[in-house]
C-alpha atoms as a PDB file:
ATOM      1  CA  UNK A   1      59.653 -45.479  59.621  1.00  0.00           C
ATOM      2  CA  UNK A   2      58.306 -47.678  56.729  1.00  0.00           C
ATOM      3  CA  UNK A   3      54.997 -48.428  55.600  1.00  0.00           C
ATOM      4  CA  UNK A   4      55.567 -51.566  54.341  1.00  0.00           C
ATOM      5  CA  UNK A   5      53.936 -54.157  56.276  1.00  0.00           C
ATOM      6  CA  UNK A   6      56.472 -56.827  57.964  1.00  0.00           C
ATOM      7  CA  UNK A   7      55.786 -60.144  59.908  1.00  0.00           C
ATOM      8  CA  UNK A   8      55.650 -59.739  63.468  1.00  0.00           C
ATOM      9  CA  UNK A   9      54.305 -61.099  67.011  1.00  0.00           C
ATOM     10  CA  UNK A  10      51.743 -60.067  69.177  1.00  0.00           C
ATOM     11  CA  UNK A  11      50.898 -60.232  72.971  1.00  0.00           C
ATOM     12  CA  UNK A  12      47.236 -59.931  74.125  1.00  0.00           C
ATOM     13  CA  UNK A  13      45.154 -59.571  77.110  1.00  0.00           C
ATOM     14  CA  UNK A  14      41.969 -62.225  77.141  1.00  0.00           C
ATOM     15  CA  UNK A  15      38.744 -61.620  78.132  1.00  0.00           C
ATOM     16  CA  UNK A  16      35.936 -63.270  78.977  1.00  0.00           C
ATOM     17  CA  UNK A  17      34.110 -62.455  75.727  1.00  0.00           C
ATOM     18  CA  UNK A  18      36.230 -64.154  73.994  1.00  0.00           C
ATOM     19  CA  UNK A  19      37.789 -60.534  72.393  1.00  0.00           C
ATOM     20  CA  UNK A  20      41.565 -59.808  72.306  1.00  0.00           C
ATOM     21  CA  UNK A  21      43.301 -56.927  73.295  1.00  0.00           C
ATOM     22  CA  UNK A  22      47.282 -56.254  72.114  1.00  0.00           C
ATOM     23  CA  UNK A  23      49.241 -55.555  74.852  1.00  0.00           C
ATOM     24  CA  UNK A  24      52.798 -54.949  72.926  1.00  0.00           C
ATOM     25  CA  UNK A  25      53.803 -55.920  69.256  1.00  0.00           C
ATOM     26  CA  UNK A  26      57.536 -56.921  67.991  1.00  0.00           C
ATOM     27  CA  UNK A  27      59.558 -54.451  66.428  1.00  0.00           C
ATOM     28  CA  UNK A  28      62.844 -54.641  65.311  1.00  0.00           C
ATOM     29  CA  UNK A  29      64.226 -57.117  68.386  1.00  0.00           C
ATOM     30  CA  UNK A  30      62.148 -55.860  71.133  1.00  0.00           C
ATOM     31  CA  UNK A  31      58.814 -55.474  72.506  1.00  0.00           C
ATOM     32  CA  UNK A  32      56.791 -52.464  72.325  1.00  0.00           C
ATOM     33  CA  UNK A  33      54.001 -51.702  74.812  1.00  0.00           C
ATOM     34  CA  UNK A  34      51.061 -50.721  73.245  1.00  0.00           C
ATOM     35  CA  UNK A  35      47.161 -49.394  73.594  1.00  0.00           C
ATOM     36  CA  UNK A  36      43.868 -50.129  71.458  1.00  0.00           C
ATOM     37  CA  UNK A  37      43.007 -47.481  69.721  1.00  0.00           C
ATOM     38  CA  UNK A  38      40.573 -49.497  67.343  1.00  0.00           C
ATOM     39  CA  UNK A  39      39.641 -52.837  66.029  1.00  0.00           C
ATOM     40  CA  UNK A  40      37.661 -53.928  62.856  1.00  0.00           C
ATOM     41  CA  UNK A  41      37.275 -57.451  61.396  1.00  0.00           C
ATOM     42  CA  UNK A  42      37.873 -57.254  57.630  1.00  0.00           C
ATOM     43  CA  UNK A  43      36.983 -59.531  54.853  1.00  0.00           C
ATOM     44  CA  UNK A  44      39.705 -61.385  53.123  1.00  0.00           C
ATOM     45  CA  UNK A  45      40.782 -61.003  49.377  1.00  0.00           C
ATOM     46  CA  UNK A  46      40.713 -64.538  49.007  1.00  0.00           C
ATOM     47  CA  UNK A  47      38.687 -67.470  50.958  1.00  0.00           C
ATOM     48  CA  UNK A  48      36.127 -67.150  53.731  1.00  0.00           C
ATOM     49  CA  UNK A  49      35.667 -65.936  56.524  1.00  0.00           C
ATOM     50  CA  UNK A  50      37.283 -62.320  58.189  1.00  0.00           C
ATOM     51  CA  UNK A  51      40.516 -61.181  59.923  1.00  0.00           C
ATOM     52  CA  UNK A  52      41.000 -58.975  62.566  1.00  0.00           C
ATOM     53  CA  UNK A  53      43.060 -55.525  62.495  1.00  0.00           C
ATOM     54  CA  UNK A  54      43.967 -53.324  64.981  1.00  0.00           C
ATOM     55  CA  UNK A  55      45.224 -49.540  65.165  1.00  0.00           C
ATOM     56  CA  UNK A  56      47.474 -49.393  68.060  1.00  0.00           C
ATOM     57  CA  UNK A  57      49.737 -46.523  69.362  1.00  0.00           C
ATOM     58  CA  UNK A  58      53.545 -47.198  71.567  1.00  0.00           C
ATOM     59  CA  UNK A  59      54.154 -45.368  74.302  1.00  0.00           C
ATOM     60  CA  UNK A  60      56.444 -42.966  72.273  1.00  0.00           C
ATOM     61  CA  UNK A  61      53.016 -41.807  70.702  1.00  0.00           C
ATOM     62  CA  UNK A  62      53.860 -43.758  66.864  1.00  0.00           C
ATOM     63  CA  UNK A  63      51.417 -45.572  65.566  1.00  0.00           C
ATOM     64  CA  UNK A  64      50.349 -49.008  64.090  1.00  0.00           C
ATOM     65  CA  UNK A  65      48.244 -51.209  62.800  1.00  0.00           C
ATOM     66  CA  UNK A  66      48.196 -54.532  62.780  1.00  0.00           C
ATOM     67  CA  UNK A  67      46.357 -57.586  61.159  1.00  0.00           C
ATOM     68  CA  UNK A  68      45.810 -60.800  60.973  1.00  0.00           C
ATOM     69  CA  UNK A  69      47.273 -62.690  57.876  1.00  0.00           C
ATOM     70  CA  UNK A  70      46.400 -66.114  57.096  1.00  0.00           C
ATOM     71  CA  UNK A  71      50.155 -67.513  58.814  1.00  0.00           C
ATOM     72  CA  UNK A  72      50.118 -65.086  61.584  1.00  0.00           C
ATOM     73  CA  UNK A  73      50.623 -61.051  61.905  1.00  0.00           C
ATOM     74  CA  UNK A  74      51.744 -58.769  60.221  1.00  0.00           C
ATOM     75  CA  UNK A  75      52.328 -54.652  61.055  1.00  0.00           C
ATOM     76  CA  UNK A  76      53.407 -51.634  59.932  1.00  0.00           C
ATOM     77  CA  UNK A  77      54.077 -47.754  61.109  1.00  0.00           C
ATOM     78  CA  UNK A  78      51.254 -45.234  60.329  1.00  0.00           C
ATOM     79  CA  UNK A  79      53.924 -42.200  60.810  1.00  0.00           C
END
């Protein structure tokens, strides 16, 4: 599995607190299910403000993090 990160899409569950929780991620042509396993907001190299990223894990137990970019999301594999 690479660890280069790639563009991707995201699904997420809303709440009420205005949080967001990923619900699957898109990997090579399909959907993966995943689960939280944590979330951090991190400041960007360049401009204001901060972007999310989350570590997630599949169901196959691989996991991933993900982050916010300034055009979208982008992911890679952690092993």
């Amino acid at each position: 599995m690479s660890r280069d990160w790639f563009p991707t899409k995201a699904r997420f569950l809303s709440s009420g607190r205005a949080r967001q929780t990923p619900l699957a991620i898109w990997v090579q042509g399909r959907w993966l299910e995943v689960r939280l396993l944590g979330e951090e907001l991190v400041a960007p190299l360049e401009g204001p403000g901060h972007l999310r990223r989350y570590r997630l894990e599949d169901r196959g137990g691989r996991r991933w993090e993900l982050r916010q970019d300034q055009e979208g999301w982008l992911c890679r594999g952690l092993h």
